[in-house]
Protein backbone atom coordinates (compact mmCIF):
# COMPACT_ATOMS: atom_id res chain seq x y z
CA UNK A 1 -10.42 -38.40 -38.25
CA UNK A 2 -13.88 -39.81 -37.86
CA UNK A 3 -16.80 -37.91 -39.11
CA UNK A 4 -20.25 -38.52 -38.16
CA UNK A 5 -23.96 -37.82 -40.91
CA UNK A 6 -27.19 -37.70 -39.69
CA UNK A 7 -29.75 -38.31 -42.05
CA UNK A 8 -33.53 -38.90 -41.63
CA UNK A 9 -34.73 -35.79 -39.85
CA UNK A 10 -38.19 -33.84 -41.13
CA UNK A 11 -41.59 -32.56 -40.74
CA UNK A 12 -44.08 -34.88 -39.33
CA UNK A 13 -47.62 -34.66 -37.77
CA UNK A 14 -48.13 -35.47 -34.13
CA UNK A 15 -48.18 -39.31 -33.38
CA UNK A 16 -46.44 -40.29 -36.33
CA UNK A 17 -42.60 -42.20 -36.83
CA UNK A 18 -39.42 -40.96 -38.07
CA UNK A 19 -36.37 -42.84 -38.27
CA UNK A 20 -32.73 -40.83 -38.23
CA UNK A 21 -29.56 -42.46 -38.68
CA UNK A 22 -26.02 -41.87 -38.17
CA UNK A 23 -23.47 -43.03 -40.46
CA UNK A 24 -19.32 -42.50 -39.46
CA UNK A 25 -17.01 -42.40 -41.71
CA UNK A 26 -13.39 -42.95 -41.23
CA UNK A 27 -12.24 -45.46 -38.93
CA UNK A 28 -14.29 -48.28 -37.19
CA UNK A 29 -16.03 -47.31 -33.84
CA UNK A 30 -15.17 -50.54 -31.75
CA UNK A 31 -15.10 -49.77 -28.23
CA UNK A 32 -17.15 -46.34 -28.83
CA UNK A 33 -20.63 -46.37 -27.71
CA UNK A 34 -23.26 -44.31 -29.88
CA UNK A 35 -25.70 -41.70 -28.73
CA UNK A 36 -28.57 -39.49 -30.09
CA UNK A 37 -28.70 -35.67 -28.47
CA UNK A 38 -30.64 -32.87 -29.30
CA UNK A 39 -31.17 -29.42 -28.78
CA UNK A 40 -34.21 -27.31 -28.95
CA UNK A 41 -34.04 -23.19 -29.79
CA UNK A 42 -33.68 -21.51 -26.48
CA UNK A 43 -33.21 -25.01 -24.47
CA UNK A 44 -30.27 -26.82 -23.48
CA UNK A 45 -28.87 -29.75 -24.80
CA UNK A 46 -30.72 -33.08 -24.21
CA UNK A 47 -29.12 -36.51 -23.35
CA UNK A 48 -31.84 -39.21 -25.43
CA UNK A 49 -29.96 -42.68 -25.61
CA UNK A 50 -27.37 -44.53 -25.86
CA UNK A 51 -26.07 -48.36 -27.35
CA UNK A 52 -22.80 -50.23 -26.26
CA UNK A 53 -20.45 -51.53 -28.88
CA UNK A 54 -21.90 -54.58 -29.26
CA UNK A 55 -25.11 -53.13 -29.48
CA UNK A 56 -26.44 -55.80 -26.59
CA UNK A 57 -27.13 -52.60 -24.28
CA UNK A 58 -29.32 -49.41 -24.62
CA UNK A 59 -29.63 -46.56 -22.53
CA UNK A 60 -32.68 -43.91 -22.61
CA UNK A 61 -34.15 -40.80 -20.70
CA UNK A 62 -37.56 -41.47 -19.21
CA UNK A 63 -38.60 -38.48 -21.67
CA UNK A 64 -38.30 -41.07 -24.73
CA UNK A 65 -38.59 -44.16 -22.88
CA UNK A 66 -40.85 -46.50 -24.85
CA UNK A 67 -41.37 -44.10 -27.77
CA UNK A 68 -37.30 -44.01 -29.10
CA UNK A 69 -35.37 -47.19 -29.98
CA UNK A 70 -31.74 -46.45 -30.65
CA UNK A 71 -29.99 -49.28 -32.81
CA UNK A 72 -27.01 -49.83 -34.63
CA UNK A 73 -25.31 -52.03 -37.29
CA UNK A 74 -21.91 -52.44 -36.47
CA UNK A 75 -20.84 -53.95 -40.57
CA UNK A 76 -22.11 -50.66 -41.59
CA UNK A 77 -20.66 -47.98 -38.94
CA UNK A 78 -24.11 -46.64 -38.30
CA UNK A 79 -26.63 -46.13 -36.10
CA UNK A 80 -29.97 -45.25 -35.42
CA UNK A 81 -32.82 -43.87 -33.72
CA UNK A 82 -36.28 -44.83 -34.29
CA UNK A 83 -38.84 -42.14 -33.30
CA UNK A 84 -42.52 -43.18 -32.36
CA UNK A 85 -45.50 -41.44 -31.21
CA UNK A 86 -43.96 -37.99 -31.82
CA UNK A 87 -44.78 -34.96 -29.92
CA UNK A 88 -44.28 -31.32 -30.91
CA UNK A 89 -41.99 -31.51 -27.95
CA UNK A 90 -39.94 -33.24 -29.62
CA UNK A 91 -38.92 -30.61 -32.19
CA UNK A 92 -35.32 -30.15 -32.21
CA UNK A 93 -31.81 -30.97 -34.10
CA UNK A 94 -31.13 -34.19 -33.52
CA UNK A 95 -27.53 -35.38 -33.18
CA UNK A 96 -25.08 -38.26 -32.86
CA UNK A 97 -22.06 -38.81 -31.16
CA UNK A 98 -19.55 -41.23 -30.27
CA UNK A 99 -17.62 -41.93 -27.25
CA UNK A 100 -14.91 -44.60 -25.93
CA UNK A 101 -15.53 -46.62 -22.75
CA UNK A 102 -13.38 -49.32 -21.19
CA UNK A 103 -16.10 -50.27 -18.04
CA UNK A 104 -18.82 -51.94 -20.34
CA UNK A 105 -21.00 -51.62 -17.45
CA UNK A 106 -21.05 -47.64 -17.80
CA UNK A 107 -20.40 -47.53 -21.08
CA UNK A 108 -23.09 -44.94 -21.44
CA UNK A 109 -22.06 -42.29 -18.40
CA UNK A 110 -19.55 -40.13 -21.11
CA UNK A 111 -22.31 -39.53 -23.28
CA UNK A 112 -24.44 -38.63 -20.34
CA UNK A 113 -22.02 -36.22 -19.28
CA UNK A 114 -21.58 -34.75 -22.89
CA UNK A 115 -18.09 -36.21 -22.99
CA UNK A 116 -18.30 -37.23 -26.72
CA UNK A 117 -15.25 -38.04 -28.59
CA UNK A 118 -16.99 -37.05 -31.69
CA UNK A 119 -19.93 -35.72 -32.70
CA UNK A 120 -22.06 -34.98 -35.81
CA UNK A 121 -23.63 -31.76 -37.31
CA UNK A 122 -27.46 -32.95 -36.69
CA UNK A 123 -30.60 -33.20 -38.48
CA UNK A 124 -33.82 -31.26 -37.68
CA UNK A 125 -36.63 -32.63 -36.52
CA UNK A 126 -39.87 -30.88 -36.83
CA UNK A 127 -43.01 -32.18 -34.96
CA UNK A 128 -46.62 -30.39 -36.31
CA UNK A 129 -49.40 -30.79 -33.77
């Protein structure tokens, strides 16, 4: 059974970084690709980004294009998600999850879809203006 921790998540001021990582525990996630999700009260679910196995690809939403940077380190079954320029927007739980893919070319369409094969229990994220 794999589990999946999110760490990293706060309060910060407007226009200011926070980095949240994801660490699984468990097995190995070859052939999974990673996400960050997150959810705001009263608002649905949000698709952020996404990173192939080998960590070659990334995958984001034009709402954190340029601002989020998704990462992961393979040796250490985690991965992460770099947060600049923060808005109060951007308050919400953040979350991982994990999915399998076989097409690398789409490898980030399950998570899109909400299709995760695992997920984590999230970490707020709390944006002052």
């Amino acid at each position: 059974q794999v589990q999946l921790a999110e760490s990293g998540g706060g309060l910060v001021q407007a226009g200011n970084s926070l980095r949240l990582s994801c660490a699984a525990s468990g097995r190995t996630l070859s052939s999974y690709a990673m996400g960050w999700f997150r959810q705001a009260p009263g608002k649905e679910r949000e698709f952020l980004a996404a990173i192939a196995w080998t960590g070659a690809t990334t995958y984001y939403v034009d709402a954190v294009k340029g601002r989020f940077t998704i990462s992961r380190d393979n040796a250490k079954n985690t991965v992460s998600l770099q947060m600049n320029s923060l808005k109060p927007e951007d308050t919400a739980v953040y979350y991982c999850g994990a999915a399998r893919y076989t097409v690398s070319r789409t490898y980030y369409l399950r998570l899109q879809r909400y299709e995760y094969d695992y997920r984590g229990q999230g970490t707020q994220v709390t944006v002052s203006s």
